[in-house]
N, C-alpha and C. Protein backbone atom coordinates (compact mmCIF):
# COMPACT_ATOMS: atom_id res chain seq x y z
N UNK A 1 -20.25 -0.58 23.75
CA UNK A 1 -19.37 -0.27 22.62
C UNK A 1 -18.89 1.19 22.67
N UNK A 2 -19.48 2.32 23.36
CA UNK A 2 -19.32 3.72 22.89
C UNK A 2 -17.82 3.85 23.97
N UNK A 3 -18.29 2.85 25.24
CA UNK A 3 -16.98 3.20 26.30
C UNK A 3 -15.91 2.93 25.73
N UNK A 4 -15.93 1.50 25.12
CA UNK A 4 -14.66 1.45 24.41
C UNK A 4 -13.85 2.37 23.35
N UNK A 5 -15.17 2.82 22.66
CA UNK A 5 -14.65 4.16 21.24
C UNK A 5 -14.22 5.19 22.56
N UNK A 6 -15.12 5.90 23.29
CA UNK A 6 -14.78 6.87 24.64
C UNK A 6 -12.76 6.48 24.69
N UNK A 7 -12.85 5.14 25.41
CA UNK A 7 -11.62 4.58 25.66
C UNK A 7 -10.70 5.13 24.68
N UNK A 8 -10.57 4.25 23.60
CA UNK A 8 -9.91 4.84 22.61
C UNK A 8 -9.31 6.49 22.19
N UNK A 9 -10.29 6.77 22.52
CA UNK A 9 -10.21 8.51 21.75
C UNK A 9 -9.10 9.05 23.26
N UNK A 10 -9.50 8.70 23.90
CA UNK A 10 -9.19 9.24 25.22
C UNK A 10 -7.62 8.91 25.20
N UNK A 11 -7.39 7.79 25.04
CA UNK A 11 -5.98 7.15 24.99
C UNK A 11 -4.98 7.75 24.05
N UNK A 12 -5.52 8.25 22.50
CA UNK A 12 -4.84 9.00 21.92
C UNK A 12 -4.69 10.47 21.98
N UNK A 13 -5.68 11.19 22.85
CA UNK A 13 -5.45 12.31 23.28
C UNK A 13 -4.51 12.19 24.27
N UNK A 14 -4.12 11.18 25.08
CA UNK A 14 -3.07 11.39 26.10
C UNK A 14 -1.74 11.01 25.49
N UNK A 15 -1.52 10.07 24.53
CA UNK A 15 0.08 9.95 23.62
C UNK A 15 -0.33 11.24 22.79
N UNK A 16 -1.09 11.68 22.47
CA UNK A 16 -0.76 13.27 21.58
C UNK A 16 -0.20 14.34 22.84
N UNK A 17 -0.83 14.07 24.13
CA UNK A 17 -0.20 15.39 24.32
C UNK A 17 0.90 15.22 25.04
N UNK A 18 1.56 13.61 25.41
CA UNK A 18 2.80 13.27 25.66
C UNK A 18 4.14 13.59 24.85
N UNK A 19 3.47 13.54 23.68
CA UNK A 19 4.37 13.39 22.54
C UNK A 19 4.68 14.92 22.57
N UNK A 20 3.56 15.63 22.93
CA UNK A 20 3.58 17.18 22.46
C UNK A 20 4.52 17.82 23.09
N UNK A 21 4.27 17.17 25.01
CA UNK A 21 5.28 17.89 26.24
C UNK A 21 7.05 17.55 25.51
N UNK A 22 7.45 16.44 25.07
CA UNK A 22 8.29 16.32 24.62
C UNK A 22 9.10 16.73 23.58
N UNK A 23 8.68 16.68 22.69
CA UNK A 23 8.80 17.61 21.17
C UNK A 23 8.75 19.25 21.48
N UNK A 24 8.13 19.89 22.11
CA UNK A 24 7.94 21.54 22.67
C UNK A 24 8.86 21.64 23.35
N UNK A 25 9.14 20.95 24.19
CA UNK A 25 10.56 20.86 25.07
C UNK A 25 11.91 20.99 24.43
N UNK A 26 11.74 19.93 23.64
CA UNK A 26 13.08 19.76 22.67
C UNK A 26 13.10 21.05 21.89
N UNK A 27 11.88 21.86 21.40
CA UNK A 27 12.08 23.20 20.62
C UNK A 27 12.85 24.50 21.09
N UNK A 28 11.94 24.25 22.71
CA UNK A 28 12.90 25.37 23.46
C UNK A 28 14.26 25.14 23.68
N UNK A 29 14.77 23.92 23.50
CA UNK A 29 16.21 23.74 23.99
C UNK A 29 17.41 24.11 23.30
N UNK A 30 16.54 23.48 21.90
CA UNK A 30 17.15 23.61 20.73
C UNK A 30 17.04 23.84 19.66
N UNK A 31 15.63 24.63 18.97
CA UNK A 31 15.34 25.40 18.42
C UNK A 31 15.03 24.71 17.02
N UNK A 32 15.57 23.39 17.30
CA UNK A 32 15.13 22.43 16.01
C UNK A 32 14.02 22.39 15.86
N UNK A 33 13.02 22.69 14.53
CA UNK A 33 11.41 22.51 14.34
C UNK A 33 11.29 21.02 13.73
N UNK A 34 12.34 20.42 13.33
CA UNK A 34 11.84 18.98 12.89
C UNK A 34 10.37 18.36 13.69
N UNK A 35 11.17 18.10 14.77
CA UNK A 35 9.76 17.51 15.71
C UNK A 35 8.72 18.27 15.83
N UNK A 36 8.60 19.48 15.90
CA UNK A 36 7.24 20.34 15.62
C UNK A 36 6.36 19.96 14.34
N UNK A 37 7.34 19.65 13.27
CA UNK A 37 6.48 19.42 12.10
C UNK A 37 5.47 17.79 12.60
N UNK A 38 6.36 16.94 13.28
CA UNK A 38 6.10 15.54 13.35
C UNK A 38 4.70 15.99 14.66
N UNK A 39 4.99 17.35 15.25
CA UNK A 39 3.65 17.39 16.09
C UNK A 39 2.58 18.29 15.30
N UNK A 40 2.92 18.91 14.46
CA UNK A 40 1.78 19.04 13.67
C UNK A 40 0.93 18.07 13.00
N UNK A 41 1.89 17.06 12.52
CA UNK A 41 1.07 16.08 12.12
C UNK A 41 0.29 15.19 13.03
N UNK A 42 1.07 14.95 14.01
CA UNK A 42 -0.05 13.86 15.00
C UNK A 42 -1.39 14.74 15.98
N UNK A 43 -1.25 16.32 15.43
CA UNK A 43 -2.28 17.07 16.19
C UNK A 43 -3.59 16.35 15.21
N UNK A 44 -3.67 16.76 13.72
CA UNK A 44 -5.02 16.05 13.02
C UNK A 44 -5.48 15.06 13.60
N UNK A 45 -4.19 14.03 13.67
CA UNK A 45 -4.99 12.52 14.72
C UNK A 45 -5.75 13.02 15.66
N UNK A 46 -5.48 13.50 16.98
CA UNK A 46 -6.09 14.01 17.69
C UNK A 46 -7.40 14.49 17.27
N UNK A 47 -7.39 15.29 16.06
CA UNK A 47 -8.80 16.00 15.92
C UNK A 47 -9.75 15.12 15.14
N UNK A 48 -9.02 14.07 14.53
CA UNK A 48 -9.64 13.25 13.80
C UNK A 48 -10.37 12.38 14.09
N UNK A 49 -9.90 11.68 15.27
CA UNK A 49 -9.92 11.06 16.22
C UNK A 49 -11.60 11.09 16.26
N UNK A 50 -11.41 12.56 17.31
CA UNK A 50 -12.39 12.84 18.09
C UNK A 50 -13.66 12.75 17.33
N UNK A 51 -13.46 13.44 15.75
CA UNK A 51 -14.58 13.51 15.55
C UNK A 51 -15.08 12.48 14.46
N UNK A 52 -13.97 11.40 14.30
CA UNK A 52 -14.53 10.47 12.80
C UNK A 52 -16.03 10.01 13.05
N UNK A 53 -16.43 9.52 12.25
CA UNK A 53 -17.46 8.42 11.37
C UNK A 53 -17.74 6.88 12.31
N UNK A 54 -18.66 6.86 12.51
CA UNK A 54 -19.27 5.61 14.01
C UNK A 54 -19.31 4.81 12.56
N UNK A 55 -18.79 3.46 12.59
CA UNK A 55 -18.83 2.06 12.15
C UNK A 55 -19.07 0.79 12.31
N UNK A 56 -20.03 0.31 12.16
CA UNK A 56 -19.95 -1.37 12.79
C UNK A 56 -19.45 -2.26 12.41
N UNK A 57 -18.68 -1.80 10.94
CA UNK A 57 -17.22 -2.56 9.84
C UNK A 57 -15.85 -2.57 10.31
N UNK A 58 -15.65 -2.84 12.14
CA UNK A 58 -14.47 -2.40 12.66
C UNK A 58 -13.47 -4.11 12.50
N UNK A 59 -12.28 -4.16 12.64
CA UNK A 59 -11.63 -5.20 12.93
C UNK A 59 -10.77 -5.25 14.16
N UNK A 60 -11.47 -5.86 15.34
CA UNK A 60 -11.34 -6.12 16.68
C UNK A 60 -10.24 -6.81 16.83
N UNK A 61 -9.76 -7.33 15.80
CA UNK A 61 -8.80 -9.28 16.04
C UNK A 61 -7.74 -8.51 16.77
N UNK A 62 -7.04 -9.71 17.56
CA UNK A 62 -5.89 -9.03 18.24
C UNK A 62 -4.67 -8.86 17.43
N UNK A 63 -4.82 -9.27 16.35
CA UNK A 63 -3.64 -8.65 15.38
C UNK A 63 -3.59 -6.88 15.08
N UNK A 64 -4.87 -7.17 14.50
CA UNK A 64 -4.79 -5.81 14.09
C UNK A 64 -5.31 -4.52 15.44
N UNK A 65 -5.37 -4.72 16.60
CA UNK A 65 -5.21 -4.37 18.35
C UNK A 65 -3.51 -4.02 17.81
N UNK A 66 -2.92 -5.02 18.15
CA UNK A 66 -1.46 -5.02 18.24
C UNK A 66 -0.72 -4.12 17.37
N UNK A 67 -0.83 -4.57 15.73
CA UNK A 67 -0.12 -3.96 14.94
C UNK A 67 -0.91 -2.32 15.12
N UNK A 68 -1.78 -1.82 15.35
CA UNK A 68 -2.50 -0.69 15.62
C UNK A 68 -1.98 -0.21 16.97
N UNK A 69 -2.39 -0.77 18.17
CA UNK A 69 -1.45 0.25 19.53
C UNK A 69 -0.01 0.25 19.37
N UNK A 70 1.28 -0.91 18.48
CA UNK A 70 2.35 -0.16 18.30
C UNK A 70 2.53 0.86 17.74
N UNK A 71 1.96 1.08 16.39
CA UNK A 71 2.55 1.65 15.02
C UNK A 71 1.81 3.47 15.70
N UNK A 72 1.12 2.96 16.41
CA UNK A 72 0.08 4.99 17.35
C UNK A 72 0.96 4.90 18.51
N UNK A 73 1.74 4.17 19.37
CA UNK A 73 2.53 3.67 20.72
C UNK A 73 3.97 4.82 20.34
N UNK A 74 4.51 3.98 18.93
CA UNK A 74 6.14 4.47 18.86
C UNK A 74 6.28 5.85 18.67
N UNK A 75 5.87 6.64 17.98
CA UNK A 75 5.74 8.11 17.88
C UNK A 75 6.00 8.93 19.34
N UNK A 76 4.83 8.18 20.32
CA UNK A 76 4.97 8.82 21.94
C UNK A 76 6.25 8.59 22.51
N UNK A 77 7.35 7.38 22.52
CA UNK A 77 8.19 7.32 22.37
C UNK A 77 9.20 7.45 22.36
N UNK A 78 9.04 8.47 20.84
CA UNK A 78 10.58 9.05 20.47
C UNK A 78 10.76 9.64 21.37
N UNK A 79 12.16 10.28 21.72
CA UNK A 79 12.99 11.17 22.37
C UNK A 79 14.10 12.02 22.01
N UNK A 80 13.86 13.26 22.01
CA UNK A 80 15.09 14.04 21.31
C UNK A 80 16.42 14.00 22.18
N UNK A 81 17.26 13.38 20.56
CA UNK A 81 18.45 12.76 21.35
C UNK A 81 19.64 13.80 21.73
N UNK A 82 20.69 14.10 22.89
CA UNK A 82 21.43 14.99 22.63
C UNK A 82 22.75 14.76 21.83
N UNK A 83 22.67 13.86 21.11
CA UNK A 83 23.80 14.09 19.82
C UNK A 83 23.72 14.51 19.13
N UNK A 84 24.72 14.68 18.35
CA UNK A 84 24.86 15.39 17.18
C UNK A 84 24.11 14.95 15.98
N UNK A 85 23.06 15.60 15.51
CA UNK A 85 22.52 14.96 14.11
C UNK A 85 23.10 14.56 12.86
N UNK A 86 22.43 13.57 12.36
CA UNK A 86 23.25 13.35 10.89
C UNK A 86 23.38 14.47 10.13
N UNK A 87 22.45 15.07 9.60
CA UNK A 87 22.14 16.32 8.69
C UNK A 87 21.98 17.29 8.97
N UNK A 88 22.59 18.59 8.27
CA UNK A 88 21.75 19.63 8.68
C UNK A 88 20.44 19.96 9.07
N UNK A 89 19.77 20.74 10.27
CA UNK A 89 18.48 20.80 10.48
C UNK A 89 17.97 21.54 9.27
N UNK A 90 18.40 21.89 8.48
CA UNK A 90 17.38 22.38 7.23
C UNK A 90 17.09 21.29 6.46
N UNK A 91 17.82 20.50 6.19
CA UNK A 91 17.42 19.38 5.41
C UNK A 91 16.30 18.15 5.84
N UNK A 92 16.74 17.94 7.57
CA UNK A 92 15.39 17.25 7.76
C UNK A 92 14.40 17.92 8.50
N UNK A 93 14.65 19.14 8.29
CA UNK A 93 13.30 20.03 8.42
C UNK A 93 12.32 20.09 6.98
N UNK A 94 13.09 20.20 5.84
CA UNK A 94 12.53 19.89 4.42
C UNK A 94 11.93 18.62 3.95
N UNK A 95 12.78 17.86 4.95
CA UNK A 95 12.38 16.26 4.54
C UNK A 95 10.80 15.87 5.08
N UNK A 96 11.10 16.07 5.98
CA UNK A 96 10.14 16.09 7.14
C UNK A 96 8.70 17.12 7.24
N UNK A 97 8.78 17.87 6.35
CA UNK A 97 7.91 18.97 5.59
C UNK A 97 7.02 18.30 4.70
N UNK A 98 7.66 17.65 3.63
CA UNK A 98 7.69 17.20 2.44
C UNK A 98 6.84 16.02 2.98
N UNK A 99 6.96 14.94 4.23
CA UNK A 99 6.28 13.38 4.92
C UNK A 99 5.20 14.62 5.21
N UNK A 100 5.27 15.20 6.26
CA UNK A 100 3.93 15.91 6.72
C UNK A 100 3.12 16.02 5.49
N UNK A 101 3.06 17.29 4.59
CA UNK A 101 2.80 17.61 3.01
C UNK A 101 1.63 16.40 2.78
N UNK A 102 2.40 15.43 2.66
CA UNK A 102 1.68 14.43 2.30
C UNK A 102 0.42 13.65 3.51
N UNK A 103 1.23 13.50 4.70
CA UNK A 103 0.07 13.14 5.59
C UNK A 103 -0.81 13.96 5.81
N UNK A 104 -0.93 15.21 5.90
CA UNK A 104 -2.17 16.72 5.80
C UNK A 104 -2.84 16.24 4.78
N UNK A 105 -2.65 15.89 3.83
CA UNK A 105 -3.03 15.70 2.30
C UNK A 105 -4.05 14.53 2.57
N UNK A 106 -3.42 13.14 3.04
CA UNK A 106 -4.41 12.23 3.32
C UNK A 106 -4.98 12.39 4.15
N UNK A 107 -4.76 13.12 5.17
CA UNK A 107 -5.67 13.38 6.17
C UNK A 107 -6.98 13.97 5.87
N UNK A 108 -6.90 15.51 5.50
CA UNK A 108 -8.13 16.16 4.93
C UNK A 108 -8.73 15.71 3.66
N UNK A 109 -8.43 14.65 3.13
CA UNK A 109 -8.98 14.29 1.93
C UNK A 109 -9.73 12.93 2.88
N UNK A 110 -9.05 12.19 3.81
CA UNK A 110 -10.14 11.40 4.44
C UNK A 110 -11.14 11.86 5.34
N UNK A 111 -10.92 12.99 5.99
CA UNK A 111 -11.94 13.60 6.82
C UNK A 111 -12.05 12.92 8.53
N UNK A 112 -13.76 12.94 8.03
CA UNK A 112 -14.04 11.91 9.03
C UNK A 112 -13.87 10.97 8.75
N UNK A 113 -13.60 10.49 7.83
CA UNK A 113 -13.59 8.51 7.39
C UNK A 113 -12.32 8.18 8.07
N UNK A 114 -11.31 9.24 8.45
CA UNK A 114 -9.83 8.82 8.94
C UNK A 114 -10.44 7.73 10.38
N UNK A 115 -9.64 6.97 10.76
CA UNK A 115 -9.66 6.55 11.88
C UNK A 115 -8.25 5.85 12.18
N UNK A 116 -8.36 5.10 13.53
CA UNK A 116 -7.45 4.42 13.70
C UNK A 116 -7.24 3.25 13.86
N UNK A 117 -8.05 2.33 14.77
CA UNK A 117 -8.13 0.82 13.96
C UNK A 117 -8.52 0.30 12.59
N UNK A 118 -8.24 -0.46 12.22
CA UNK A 118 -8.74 -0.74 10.69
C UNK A 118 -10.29 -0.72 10.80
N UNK A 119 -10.92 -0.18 9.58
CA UNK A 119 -12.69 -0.09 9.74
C UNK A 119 -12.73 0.38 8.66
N UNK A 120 -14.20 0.55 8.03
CA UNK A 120 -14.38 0.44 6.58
C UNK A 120 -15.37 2.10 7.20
N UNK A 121 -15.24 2.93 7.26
CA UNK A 121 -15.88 4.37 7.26
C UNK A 121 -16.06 5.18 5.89
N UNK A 122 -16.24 4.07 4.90
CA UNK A 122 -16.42 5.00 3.78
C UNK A 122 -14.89 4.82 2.74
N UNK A 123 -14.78 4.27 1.91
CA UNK A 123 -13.85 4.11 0.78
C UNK A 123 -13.55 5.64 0.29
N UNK A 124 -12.19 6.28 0.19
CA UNK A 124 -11.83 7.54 -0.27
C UNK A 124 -11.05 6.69 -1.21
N UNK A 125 -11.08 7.76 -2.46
CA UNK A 125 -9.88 7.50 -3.75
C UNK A 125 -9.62 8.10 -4.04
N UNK A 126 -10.15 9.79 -3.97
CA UNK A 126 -9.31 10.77 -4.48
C UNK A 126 -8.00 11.46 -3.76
N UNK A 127 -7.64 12.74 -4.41
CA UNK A 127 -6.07 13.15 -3.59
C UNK A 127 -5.06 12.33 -3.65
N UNK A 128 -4.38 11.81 -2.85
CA UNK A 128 -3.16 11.50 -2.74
C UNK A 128 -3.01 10.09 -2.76
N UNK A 129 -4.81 9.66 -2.38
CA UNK A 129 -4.94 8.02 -2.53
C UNK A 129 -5.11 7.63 -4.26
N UNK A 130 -4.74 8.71 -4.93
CA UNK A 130 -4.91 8.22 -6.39
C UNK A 130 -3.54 7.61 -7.50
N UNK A 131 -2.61 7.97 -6.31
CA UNK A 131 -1.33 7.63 -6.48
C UNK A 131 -1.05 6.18 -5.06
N UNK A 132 -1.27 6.01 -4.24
CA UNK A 132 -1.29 5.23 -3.32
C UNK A 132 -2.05 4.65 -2.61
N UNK A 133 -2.25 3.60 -1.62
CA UNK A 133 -3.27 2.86 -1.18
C UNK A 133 -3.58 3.84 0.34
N UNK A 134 -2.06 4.00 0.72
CA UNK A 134 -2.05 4.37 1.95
C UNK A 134 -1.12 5.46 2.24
N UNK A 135 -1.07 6.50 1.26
CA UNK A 135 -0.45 7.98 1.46
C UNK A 135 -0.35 8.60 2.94
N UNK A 136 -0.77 8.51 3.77
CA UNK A 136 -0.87 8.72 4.97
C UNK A 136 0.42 7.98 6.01
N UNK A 137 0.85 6.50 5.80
CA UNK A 137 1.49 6.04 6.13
C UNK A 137 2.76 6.61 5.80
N UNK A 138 2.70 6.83 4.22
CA UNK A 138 4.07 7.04 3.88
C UNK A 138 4.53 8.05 3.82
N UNK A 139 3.47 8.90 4.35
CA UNK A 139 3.79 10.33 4.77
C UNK A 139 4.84 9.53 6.24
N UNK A 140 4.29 9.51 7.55
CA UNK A 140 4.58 9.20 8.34
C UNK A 140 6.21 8.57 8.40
N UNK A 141 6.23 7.71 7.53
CA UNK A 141 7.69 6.80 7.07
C UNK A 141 8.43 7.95 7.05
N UNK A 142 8.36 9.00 6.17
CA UNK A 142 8.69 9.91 5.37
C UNK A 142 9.56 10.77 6.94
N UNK A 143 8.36 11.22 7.95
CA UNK A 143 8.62 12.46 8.81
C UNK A 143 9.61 11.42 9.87
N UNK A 144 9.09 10.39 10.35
CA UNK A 144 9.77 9.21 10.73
C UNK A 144 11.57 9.42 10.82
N UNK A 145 11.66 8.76 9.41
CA UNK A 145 13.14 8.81 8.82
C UNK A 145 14.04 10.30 9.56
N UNK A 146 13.34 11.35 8.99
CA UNK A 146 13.39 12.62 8.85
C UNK A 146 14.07 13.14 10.92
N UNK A 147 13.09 12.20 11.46
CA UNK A 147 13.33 12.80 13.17
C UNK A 147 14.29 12.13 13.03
N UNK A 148 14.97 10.54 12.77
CA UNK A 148 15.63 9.49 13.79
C UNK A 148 17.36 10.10 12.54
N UNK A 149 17.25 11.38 11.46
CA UNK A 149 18.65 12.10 11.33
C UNK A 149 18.60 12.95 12.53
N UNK A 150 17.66 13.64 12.70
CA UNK A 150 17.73 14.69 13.40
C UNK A 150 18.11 14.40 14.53
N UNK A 151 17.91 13.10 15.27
CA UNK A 151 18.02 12.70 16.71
C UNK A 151 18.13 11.82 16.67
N UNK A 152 19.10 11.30 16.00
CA UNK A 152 20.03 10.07 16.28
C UNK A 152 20.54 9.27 17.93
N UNK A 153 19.55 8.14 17.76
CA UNK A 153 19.67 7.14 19.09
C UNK A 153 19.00 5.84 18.78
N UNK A 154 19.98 5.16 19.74
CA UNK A 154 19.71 3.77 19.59
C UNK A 154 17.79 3.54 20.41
N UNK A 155 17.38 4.04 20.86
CA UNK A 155 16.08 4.20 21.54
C UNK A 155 14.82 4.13 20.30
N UNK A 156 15.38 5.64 19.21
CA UNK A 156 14.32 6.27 18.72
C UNK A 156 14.96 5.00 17.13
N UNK A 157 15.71 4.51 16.85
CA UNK A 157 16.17 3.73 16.12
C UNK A 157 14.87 2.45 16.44
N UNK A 158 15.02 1.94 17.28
CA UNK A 158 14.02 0.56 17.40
C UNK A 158 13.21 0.87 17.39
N UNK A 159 12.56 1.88 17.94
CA UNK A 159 11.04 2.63 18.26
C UNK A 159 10.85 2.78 17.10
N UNK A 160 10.82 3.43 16.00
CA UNK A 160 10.70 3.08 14.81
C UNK A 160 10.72 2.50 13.80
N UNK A 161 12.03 0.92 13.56
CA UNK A 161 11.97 0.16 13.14
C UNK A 161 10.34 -0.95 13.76
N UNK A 162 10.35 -0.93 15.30
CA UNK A 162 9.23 -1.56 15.27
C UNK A 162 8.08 -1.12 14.77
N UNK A 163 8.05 0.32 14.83
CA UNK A 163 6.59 0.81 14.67
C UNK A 163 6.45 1.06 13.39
N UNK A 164 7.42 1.10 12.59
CA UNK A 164 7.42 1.49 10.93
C UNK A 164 6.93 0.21 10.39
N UNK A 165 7.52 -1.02 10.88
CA UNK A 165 6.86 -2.63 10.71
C UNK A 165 5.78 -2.65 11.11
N UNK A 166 5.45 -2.42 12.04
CA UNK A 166 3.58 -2.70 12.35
C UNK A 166 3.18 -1.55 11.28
N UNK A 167 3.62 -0.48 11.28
CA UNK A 167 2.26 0.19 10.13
C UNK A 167 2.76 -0.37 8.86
N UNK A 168 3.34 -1.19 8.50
CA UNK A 168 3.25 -1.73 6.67
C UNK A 168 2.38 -3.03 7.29
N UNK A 169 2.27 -3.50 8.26
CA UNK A 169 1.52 -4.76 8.62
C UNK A 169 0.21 -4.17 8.88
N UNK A 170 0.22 -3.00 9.49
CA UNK A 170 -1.51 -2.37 9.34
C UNK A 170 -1.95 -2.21 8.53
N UNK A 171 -1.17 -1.60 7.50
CA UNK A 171 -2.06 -1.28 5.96
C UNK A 171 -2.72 -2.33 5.34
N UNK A 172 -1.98 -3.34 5.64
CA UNK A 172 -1.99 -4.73 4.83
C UNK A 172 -3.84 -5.25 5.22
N UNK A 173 -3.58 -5.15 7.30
CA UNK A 173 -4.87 -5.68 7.77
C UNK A 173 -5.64 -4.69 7.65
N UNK A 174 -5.94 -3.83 7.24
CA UNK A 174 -6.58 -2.86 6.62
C UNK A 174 -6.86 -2.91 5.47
N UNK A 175 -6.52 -3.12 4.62
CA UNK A 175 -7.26 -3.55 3.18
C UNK A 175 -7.77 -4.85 3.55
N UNK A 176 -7.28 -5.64 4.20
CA UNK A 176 -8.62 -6.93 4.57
C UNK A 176 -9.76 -6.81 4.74
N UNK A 177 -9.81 -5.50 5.66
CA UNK A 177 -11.08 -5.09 5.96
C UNK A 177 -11.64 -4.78 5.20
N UNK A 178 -11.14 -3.47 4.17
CA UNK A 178 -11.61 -2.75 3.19
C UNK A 178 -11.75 -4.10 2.29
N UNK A 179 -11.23 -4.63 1.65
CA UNK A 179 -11.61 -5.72 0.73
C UNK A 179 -13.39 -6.00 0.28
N UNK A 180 -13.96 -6.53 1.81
CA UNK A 180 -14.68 -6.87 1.59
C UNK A 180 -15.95 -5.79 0.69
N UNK A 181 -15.45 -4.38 0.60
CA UNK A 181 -16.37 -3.43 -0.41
C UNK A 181 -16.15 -3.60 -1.52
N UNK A 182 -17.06 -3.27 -2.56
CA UNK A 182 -17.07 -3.94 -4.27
C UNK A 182 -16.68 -2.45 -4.51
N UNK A 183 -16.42 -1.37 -4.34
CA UNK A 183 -16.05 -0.06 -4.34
C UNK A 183 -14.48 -0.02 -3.84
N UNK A 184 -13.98 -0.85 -2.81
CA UNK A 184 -12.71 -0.91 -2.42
C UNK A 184 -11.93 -1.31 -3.51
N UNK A 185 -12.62 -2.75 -4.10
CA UNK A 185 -11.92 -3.66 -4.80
C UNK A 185 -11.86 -2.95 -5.89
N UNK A 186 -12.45 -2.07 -6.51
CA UNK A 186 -12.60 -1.44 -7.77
C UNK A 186 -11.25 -0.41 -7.66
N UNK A 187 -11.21 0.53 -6.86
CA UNK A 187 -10.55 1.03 -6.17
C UNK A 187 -8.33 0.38 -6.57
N UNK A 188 -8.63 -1.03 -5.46
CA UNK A 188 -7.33 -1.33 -5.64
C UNK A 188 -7.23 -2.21 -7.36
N UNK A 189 -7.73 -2.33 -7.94
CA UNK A 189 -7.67 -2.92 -9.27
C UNK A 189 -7.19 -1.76 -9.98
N UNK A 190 -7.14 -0.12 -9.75
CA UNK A 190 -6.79 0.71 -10.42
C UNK A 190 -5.67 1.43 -10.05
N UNK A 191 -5.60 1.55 -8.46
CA UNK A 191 -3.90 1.70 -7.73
C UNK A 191 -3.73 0.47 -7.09
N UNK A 192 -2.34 0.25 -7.49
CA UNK A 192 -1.83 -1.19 -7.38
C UNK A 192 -1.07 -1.07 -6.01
N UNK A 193 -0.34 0.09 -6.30
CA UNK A 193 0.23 0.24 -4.57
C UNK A 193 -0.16 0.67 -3.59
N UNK A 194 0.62 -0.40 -2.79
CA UNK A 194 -0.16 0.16 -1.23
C UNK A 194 1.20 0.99 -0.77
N UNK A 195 2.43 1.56 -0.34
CA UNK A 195 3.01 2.80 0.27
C UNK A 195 3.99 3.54 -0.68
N UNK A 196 4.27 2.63 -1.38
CA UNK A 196 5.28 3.50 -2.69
C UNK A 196 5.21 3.23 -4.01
N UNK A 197 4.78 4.30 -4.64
CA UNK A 197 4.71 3.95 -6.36
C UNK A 197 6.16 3.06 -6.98
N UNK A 198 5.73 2.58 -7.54
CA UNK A 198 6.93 1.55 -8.10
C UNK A 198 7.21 0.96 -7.45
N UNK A 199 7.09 0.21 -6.24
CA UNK A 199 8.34 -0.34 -5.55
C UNK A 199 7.36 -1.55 -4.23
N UNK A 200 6.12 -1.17 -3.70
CA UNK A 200 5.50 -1.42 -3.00
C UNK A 200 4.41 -1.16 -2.86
């Protein structure tokens, strides 16, 4: 079991620092920090990674395999496009501030309990999960949106429509998991949403 966690950790240290050569690249070229913010955020993964919470409450199924290596897959991915952006870079540098903001937020409020396949490491409810199920995601949605103005392409367009679909399909197999705690369930009986207040 540990080779496989080994495995794992190992695999996302190499799309973090793929993602990284790419995004640093694109900074020197063009001085846009959008994607810097989107690599600040996937650095925590990395550290989170390494050091979460050992569980034997994991969900192996090949669904949640799948919807889990896309939705961590599309990010490595992207590619800074050389067209012209929709928006000014201040605006989805703000936007994209504002998704991070929030994923830092769920991040250090989950700690070690963060992980990346679905697994039950401990039920968090405070911070940002007191407004949402899965603040973390919708941070992500948030910085997401924010790159594919900035770097507009038909590439980083699908790469994200797919991977933005597998993580609302992860959250989902993720509270399956979580379900089964009488602390979870207490939990979602009091926030109703799982990625957006009002709406979802």
């Amino acid at each position: 079991m540990w080779v496989g966690d080994l495995l794992a950790r190992g695999i996302v240290a190499g799309l973090f620092l793929a993602l990284a050569a790419n995004l640093f690249n694109d900074f020197m070229q063009t001085g846009h920090v959008t994607g810097l913010l989107l690599l600040a955020s996937e650095l925590l993964v990395a550290v989170f990674t390494m050091t979460r919470r050992r569980t034997n409450d994991v969900d192996r199924s090949m669904k949640a395999l799948l919807l889990t290596g896309t939705s961590v897959l599309g990010p490595a991915l992207l590619r800074a496009s050389t067209g012209n952006a929709l928006a000014p870079d201040a605006l989805t540098v703000t936007v994209s501030a504002v998704g991070l903001l929030i994923v830092v937020a769920g991040k250090l409020t989950l700690g070690r309990s963060f992980g990346i396949v679905p697994a039950n490491r401990g039920v968090v409810t405070g911070g940002p999960y007191d407004l949402v199920r899965h603040p973390i995601y919708l941070g992500y949605m948030i910085t997401h949106l924010a790159f594919l103005v900035a770097h507009p392409s038909l590439q980083n367009l699908i790469v994200l429509a797919i991977a933005d679909a597998a993580l609302v399909a992860r959250a989902l197999v993720e509270e399956r998991t979580l379900e089964k705690d009488s602390l979870y369930q207490a939990y979602c009986r009091r926030v109703g949403w799982h990625l957006v207040p009002g709406v979802f």
